[in-house]
PDB file of N, CA and C in Angstrom:
ATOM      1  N   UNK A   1     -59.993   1.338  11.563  1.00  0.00           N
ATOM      2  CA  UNK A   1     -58.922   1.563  10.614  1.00  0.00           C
ATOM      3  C   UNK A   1     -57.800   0.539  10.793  1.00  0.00           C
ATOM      4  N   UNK A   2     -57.271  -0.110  11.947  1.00  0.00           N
ATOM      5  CA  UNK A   2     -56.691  -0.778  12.692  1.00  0.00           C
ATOM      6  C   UNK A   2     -56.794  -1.718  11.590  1.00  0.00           C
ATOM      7  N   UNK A   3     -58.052  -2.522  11.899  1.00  0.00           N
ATOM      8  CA  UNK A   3     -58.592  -3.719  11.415  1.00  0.00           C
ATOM      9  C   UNK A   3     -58.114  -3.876   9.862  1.00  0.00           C
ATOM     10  N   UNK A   4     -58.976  -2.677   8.915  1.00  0.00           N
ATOM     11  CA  UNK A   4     -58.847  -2.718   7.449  1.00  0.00           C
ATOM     12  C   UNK A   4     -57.354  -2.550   7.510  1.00  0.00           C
ATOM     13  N   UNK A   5     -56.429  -2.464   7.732  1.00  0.00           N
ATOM     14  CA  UNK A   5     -55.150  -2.115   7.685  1.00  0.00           C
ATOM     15  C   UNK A   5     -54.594  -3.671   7.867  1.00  0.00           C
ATOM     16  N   UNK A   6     -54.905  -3.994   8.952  1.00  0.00           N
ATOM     17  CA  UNK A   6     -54.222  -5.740   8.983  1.00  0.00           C
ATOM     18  C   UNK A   6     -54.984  -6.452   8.225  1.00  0.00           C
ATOM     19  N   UNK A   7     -56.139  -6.119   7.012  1.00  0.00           N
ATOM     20  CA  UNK A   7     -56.959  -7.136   6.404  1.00  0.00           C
ATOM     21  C   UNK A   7     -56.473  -6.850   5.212  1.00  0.00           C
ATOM     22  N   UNK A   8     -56.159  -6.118   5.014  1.00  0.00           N
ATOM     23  CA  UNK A   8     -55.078  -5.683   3.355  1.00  0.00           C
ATOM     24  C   UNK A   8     -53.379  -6.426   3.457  1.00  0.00           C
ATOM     25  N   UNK A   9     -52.771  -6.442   5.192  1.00  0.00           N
ATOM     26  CA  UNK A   9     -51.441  -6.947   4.922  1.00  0.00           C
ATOM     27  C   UNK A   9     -51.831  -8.287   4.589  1.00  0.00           C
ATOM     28  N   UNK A  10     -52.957  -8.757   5.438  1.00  0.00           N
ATOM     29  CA  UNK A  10     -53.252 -10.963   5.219  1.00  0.00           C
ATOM     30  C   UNK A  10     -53.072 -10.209   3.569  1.00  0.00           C
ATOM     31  N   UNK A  11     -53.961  -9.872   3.185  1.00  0.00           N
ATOM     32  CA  UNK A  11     -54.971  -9.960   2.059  1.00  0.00           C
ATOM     33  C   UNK A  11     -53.293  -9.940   0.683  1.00  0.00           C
ATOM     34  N   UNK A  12     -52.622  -8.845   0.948  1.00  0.00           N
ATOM     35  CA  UNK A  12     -50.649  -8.454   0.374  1.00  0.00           C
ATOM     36  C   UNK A  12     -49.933  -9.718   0.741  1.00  0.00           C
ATOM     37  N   UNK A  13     -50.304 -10.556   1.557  1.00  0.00           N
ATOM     38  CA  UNK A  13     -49.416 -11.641   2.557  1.00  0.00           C
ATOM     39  C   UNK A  13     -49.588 -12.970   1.921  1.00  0.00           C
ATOM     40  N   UNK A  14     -51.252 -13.332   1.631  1.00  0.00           N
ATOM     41  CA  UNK A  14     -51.681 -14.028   0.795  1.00  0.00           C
ATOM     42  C   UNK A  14     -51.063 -14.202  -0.652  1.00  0.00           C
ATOM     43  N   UNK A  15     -51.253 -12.886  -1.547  1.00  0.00           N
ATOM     44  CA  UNK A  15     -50.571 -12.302  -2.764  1.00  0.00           C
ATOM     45  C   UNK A  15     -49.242 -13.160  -2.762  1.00  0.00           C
ATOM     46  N   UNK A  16     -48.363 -12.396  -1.963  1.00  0.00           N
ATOM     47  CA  UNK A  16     -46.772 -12.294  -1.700  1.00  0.00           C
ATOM     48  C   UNK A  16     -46.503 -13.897  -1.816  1.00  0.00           C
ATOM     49  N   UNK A  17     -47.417 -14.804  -0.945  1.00  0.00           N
ATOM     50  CA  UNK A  17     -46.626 -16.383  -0.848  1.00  0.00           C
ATOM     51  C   UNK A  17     -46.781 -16.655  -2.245  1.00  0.00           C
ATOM     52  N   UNK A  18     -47.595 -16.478  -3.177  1.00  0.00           N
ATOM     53  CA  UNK A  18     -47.285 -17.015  -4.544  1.00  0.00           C
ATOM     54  C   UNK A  18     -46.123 -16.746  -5.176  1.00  0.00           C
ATOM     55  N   UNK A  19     -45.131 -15.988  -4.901  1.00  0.00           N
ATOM     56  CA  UNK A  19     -44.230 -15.272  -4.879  1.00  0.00           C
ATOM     57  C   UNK A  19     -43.064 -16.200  -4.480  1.00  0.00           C
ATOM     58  N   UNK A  20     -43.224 -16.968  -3.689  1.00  0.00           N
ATOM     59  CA  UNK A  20     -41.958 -17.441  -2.955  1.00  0.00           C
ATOM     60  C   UNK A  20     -41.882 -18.566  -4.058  1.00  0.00           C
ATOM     61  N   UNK A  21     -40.684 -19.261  -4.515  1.00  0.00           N
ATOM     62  CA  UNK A  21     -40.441 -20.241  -4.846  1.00  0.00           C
ATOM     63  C   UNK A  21     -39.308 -21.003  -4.216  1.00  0.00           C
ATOM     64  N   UNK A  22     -39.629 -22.314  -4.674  1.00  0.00           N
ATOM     65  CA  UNK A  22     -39.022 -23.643  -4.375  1.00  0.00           C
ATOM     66  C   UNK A  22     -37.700 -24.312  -5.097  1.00  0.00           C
ATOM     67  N   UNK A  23     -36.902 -24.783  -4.965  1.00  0.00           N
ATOM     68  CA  UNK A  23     -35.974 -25.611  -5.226  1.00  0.00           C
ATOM     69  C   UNK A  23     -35.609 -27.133  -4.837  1.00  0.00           C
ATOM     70  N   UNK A  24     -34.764 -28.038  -5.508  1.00  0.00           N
ATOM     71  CA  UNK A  24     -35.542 -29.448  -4.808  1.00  0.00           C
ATOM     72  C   UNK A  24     -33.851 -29.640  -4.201  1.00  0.00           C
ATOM     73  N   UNK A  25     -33.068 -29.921  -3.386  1.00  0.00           N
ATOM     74  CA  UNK A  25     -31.923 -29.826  -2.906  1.00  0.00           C
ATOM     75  C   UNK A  25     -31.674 -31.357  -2.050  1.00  0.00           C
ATOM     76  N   UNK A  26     -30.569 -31.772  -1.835  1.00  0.00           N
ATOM     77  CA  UNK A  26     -30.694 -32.476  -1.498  1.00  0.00           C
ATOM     78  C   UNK A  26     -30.035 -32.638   0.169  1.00  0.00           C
ATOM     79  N   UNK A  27     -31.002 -33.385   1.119  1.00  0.00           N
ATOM     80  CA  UNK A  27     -30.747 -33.015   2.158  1.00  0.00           C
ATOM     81  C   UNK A  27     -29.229 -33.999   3.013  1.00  0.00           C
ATOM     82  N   UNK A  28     -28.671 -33.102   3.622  1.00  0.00           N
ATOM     83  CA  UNK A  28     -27.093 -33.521   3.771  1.00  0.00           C
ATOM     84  C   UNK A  28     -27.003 -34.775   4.490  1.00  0.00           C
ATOM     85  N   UNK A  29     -27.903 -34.778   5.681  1.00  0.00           N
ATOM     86  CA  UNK A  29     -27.366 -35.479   6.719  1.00  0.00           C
ATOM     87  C   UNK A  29     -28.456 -36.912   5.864  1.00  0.00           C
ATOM     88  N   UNK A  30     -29.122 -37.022   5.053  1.00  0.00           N
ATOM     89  CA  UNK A  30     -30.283 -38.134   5.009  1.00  0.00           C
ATOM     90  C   UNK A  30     -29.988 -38.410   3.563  1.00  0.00           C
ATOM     91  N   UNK A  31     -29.952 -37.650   3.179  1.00  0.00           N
ATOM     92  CA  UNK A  31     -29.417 -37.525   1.597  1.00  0.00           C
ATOM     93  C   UNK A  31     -30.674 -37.854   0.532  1.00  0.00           C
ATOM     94  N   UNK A  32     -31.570 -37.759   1.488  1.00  0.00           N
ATOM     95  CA  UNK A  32     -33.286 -37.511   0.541  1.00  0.00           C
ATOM     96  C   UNK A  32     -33.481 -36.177   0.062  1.00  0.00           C
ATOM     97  N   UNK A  33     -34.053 -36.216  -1.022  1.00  0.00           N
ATOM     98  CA  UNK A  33     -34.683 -34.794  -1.773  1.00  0.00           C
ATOM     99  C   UNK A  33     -35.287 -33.857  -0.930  1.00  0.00           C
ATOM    100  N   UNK A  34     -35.344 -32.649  -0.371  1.00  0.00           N
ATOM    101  CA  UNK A  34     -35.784 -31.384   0.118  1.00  0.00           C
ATOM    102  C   UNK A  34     -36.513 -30.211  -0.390  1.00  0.00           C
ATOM    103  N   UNK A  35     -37.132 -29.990  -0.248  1.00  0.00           N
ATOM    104  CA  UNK A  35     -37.920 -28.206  -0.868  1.00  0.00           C
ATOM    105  C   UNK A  35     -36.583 -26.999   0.037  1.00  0.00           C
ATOM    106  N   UNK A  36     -36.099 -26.348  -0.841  1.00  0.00           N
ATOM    107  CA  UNK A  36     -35.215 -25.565  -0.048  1.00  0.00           C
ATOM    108  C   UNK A  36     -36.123 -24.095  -0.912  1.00  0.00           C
ATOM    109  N   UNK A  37     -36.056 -23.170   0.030  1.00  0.00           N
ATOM    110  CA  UNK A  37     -36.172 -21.635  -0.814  1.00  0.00           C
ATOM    111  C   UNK A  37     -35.415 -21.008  -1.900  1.00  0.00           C
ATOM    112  N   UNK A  38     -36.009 -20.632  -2.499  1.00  0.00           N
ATOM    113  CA  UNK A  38     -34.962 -20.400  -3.748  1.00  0.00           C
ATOM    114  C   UNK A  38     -34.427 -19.172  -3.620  1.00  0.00           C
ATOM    115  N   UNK A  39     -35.297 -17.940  -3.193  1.00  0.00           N
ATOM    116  CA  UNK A  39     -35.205 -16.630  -3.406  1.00  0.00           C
ATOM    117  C   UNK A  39     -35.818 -15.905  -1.870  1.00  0.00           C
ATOM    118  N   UNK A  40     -34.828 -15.394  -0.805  1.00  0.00           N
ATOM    119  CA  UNK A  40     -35.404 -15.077   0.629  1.00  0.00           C
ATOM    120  C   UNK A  40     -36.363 -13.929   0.492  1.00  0.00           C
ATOM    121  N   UNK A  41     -36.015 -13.149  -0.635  1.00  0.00           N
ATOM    122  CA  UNK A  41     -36.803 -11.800  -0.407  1.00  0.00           C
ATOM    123  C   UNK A  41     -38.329 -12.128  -0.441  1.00  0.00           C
ATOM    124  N   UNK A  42     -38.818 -13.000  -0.816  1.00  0.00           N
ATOM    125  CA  UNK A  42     -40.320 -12.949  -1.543  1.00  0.00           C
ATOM    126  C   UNK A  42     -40.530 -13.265   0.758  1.00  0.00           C
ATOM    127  N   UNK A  43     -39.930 -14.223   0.486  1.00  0.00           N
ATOM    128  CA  UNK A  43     -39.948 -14.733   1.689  1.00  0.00           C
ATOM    129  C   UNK A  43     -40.130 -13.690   3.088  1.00  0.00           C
ATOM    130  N   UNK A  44     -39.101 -12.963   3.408  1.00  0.00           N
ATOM    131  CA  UNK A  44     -39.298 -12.244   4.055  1.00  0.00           C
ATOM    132  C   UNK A  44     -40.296 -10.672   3.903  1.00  0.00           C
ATOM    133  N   UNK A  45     -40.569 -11.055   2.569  1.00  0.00           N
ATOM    134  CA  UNK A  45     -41.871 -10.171   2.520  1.00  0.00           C
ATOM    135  C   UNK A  45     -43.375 -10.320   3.441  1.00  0.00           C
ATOM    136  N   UNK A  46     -43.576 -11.810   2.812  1.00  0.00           N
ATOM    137  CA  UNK A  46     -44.695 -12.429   3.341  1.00  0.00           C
ATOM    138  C   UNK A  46     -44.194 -12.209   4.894  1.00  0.00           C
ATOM    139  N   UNK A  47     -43.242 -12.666   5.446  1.00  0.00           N
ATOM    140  CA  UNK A  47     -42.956 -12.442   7.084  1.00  0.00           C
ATOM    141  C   UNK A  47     -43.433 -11.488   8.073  1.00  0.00           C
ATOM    142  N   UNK A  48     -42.503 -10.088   7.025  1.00  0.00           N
ATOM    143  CA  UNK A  48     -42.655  -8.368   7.509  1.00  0.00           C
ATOM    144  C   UNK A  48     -44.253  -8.313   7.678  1.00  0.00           C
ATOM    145  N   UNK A  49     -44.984  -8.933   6.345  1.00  0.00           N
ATOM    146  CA  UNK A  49     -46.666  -8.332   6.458  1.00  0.00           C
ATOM    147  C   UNK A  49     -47.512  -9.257   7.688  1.00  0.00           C
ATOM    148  N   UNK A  50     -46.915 -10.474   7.744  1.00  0.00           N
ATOM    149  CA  UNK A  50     -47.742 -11.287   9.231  1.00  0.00           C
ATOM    150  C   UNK A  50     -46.634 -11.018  10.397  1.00  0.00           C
ATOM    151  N   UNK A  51     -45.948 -10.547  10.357  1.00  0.00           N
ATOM    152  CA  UNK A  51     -45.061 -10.087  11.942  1.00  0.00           C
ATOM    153  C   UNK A  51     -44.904 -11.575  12.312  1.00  0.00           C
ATOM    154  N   UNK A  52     -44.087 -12.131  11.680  1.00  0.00           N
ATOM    155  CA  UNK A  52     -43.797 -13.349  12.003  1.00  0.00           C
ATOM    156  C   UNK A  52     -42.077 -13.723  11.799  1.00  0.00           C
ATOM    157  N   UNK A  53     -41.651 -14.335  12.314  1.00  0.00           N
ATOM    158  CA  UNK A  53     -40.046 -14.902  12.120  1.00  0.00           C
ATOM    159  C   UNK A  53     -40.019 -15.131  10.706  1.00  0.00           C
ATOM    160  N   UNK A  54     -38.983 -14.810  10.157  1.00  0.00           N
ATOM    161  CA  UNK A  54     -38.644 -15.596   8.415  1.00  0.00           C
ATOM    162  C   UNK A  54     -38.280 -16.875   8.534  1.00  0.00           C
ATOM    163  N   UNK A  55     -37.582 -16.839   9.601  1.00  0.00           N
ATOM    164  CA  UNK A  55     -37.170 -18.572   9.881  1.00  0.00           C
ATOM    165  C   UNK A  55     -37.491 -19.791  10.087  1.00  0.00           C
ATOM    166  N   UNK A  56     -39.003 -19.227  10.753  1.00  0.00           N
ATOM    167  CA  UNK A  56     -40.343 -20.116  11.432  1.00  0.00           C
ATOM    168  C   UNK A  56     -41.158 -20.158  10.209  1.00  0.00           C
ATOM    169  N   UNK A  57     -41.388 -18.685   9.495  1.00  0.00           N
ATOM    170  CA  UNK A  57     -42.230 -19.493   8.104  1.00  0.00           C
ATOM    171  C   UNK A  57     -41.495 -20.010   7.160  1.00  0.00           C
ATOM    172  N   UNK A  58     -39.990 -20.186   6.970  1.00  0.00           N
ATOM    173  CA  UNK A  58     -39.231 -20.844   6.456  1.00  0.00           C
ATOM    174  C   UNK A  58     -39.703 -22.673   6.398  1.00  0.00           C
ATOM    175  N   UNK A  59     -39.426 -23.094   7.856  1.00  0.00           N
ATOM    176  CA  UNK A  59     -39.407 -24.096   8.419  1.00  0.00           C
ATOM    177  C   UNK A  59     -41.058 -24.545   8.065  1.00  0.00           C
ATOM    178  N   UNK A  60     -41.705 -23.556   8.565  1.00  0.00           N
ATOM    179  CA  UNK A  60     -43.919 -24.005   8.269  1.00  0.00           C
ATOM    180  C   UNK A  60     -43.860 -24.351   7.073  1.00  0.00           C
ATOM    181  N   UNK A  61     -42.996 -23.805   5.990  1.00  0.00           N
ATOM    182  CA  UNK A  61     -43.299 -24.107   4.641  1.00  0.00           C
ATOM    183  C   UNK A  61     -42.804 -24.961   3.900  1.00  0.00           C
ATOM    184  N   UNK A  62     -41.693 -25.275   4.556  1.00  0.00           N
ATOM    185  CA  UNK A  62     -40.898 -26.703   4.153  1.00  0.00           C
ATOM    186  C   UNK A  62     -40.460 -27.823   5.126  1.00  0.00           C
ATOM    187  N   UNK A  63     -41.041 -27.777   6.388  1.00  0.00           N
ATOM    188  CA  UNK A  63     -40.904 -28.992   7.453  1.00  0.00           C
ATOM    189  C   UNK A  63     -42.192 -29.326   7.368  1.00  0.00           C
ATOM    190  N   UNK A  64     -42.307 -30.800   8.176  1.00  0.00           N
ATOM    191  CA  UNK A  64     -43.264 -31.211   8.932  1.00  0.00           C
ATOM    192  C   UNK A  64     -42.583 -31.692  10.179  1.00  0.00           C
ATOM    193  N   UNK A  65     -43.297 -30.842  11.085  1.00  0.00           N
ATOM    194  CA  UNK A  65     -42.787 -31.609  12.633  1.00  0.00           C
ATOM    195  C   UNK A  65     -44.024 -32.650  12.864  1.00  0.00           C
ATOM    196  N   UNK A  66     -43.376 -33.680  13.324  1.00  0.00           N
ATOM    197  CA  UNK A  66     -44.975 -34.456  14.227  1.00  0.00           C
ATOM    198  C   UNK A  66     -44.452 -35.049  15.673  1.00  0.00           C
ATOM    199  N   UNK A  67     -45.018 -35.611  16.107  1.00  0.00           N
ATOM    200  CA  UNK A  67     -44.041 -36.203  17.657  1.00  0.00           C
ATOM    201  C   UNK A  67     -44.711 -37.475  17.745  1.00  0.00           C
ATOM    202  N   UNK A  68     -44.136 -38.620  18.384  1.00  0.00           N
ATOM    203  CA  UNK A  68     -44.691 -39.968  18.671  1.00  0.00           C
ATOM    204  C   UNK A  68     -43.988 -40.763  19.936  1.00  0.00           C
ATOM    205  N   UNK A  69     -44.794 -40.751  21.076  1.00  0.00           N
ATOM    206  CA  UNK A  69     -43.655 -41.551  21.932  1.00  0.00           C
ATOM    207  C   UNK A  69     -42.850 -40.711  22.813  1.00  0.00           C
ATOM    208  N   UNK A  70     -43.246 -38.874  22.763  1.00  0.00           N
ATOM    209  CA  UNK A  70     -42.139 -38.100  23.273  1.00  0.00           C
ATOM    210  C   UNK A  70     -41.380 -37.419  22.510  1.00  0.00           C
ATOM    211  N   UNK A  71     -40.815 -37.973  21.373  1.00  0.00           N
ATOM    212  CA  UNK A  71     -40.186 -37.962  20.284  1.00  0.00           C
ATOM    213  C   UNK A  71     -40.645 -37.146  19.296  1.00  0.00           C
ATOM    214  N   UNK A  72     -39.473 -35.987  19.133  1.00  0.00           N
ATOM    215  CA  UNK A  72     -40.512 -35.147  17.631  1.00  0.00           C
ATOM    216  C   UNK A  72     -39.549 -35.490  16.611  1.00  0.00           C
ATOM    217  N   UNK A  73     -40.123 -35.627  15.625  1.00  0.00           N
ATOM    218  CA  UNK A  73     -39.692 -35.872  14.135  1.00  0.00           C
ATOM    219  C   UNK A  73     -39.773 -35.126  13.151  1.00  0.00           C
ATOM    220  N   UNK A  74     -38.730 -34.546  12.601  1.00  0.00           N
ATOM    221  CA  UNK A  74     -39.189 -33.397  11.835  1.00  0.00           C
ATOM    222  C   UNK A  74     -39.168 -34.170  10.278  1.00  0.00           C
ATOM    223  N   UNK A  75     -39.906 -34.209   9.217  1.00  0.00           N
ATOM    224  CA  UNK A  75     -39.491 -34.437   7.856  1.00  0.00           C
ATOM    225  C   UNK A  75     -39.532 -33.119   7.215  1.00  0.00           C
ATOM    226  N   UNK A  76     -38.964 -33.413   6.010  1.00  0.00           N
ATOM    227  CA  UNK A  76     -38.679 -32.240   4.935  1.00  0.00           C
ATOM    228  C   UNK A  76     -39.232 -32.758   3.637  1.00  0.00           C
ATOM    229  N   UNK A  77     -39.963 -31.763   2.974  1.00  0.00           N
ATOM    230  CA  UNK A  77     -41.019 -31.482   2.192  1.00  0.00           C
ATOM    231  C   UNK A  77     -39.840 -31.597   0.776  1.00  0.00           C
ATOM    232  N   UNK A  78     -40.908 -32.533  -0.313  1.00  0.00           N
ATOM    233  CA  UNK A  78     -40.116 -32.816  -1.382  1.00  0.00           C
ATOM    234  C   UNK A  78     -40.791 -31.110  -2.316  1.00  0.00           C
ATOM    235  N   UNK A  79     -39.932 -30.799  -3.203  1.00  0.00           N
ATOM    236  CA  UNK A  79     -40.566 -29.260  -3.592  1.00  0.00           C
ATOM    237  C   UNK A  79     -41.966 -29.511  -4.544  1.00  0.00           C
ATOM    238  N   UNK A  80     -42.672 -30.706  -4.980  1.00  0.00           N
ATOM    239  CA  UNK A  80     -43.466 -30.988  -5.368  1.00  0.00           C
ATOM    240  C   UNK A  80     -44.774 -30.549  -4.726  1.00  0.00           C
ATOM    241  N   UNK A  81     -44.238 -31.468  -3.448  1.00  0.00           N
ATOM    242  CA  UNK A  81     -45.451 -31.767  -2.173  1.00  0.00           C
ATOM    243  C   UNK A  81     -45.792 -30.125  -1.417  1.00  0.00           C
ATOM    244  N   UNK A  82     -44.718 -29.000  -1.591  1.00  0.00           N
ATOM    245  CA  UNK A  82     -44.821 -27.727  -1.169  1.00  0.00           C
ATOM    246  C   UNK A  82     -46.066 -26.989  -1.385  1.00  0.00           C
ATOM    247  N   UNK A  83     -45.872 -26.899  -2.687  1.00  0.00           N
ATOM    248  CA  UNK A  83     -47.183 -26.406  -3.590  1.00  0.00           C
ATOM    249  C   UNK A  83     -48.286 -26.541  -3.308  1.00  0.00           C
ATOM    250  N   UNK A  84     -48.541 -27.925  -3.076  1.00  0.00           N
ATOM    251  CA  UNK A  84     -49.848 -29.021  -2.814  1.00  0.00           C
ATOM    252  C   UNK A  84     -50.223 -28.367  -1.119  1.00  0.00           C
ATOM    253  N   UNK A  85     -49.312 -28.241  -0.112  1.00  0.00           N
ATOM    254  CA  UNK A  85     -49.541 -28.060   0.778  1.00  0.00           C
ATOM    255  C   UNK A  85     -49.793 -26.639   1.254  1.00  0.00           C
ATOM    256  N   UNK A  86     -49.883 -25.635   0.056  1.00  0.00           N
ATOM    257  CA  UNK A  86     -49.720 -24.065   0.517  1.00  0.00           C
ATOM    258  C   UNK A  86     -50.685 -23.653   0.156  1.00  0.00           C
ATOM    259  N   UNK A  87     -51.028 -24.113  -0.956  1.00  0.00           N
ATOM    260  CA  UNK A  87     -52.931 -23.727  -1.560  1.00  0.00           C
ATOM    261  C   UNK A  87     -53.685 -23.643  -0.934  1.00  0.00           C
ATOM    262  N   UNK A  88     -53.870 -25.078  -0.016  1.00  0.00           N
ATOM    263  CA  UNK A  88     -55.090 -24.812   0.624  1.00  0.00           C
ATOM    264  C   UNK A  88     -55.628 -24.077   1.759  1.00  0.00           C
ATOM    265  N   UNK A  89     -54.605 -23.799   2.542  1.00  0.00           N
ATOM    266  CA  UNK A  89     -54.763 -22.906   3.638  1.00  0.00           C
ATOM    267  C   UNK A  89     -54.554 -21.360   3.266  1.00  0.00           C
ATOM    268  N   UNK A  90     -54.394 -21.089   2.359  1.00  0.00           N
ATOM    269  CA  UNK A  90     -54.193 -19.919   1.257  1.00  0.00           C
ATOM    270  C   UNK A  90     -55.592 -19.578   1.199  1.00  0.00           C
ATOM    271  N   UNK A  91     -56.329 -20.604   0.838  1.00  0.00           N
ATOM    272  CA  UNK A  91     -57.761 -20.032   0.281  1.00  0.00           C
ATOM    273  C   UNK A  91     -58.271 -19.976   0.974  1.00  0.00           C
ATOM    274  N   UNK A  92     -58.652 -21.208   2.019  1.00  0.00           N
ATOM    275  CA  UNK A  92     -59.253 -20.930   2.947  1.00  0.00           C
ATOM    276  C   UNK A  92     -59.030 -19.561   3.981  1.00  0.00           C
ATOM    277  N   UNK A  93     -58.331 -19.321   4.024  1.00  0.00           N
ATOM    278  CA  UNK A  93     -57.868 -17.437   4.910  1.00  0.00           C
ATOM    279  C   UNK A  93     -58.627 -16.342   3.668  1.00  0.00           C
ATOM    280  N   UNK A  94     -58.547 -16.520   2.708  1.00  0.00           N
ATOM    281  CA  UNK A  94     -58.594 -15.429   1.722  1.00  0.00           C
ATOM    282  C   UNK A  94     -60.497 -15.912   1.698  1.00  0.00           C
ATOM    283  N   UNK A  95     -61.182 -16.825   1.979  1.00  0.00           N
ATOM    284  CA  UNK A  95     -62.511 -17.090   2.258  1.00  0.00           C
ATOM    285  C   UNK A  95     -63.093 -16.863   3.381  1.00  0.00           C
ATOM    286  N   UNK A  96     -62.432 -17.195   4.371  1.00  0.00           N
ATOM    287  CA  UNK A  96     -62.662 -16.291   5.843  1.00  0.00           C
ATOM    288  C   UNK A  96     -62.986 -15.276   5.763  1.00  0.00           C
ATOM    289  N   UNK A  97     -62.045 -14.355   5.207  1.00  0.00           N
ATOM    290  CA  UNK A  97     -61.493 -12.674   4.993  1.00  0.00           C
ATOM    291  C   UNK A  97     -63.143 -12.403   4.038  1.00  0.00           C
ATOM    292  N   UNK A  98     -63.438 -12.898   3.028  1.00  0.00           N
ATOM    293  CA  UNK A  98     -64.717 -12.782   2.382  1.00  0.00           C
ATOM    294  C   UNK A  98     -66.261 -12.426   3.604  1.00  0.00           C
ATOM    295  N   UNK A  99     -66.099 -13.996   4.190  1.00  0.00           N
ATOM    296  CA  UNK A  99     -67.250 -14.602   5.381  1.00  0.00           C
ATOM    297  C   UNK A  99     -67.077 -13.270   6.517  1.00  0.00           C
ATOM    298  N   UNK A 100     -66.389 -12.791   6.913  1.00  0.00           N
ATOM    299  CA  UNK A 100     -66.085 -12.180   7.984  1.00  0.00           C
ATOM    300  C   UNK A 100     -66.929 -11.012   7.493  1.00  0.00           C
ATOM    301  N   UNK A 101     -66.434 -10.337   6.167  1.00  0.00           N
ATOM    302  CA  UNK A 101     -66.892  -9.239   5.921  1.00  0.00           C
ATOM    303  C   UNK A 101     -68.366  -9.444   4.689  1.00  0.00           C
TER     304      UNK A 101
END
């Protein structure tokens, strides 16, 4: 019961990120274009159902960290490139969730 219970929140969690939208803002300190959140609630929906920080999937959904040299580098996601980058790991979980069962 456990199980089917956390395979319905992915399954609500999945749902919910279509939900979140984007805004294109511009970032202060660089003064390049940004994906900022438009609306927190959708947001902290998806959060509550994966028991995860709002802040951390904030950041997963509109940073890229990488590191080089020691050095981490964070960039920020133009609200175009957001979209492009949320699909696919979207489906692939919601195809797992299929394969598994």
């Amino acid at each position: 019961e456990d199980l089917q219970e956390n395979i319905f929140k992915v399954l609500a969690a999945i749902l919910h990120i279509g939900n979140i939208t984007f805004k294109q803002q511009n970032n202060m300190r660089t003064s390049e274009e940004c994906a900022i959140i438009s609306d927190r609630s959708a947001l902290d929906t998806v959060a509550k159902l994966l028991c995860v920080n709002p802040g951390l999937l904030k950041d997963a959904l509109t940073t890229k960290k990488s590191f080089a040299r020691g050095e981490q580098f964070i960039t920020h996601y133009k609200r175009v490139d957001v979209s492009k980058l949320a699909i696919p790991p979207i489906t692939d979980v919601f195809s797992l969730l299929f394969l598994i069962f």
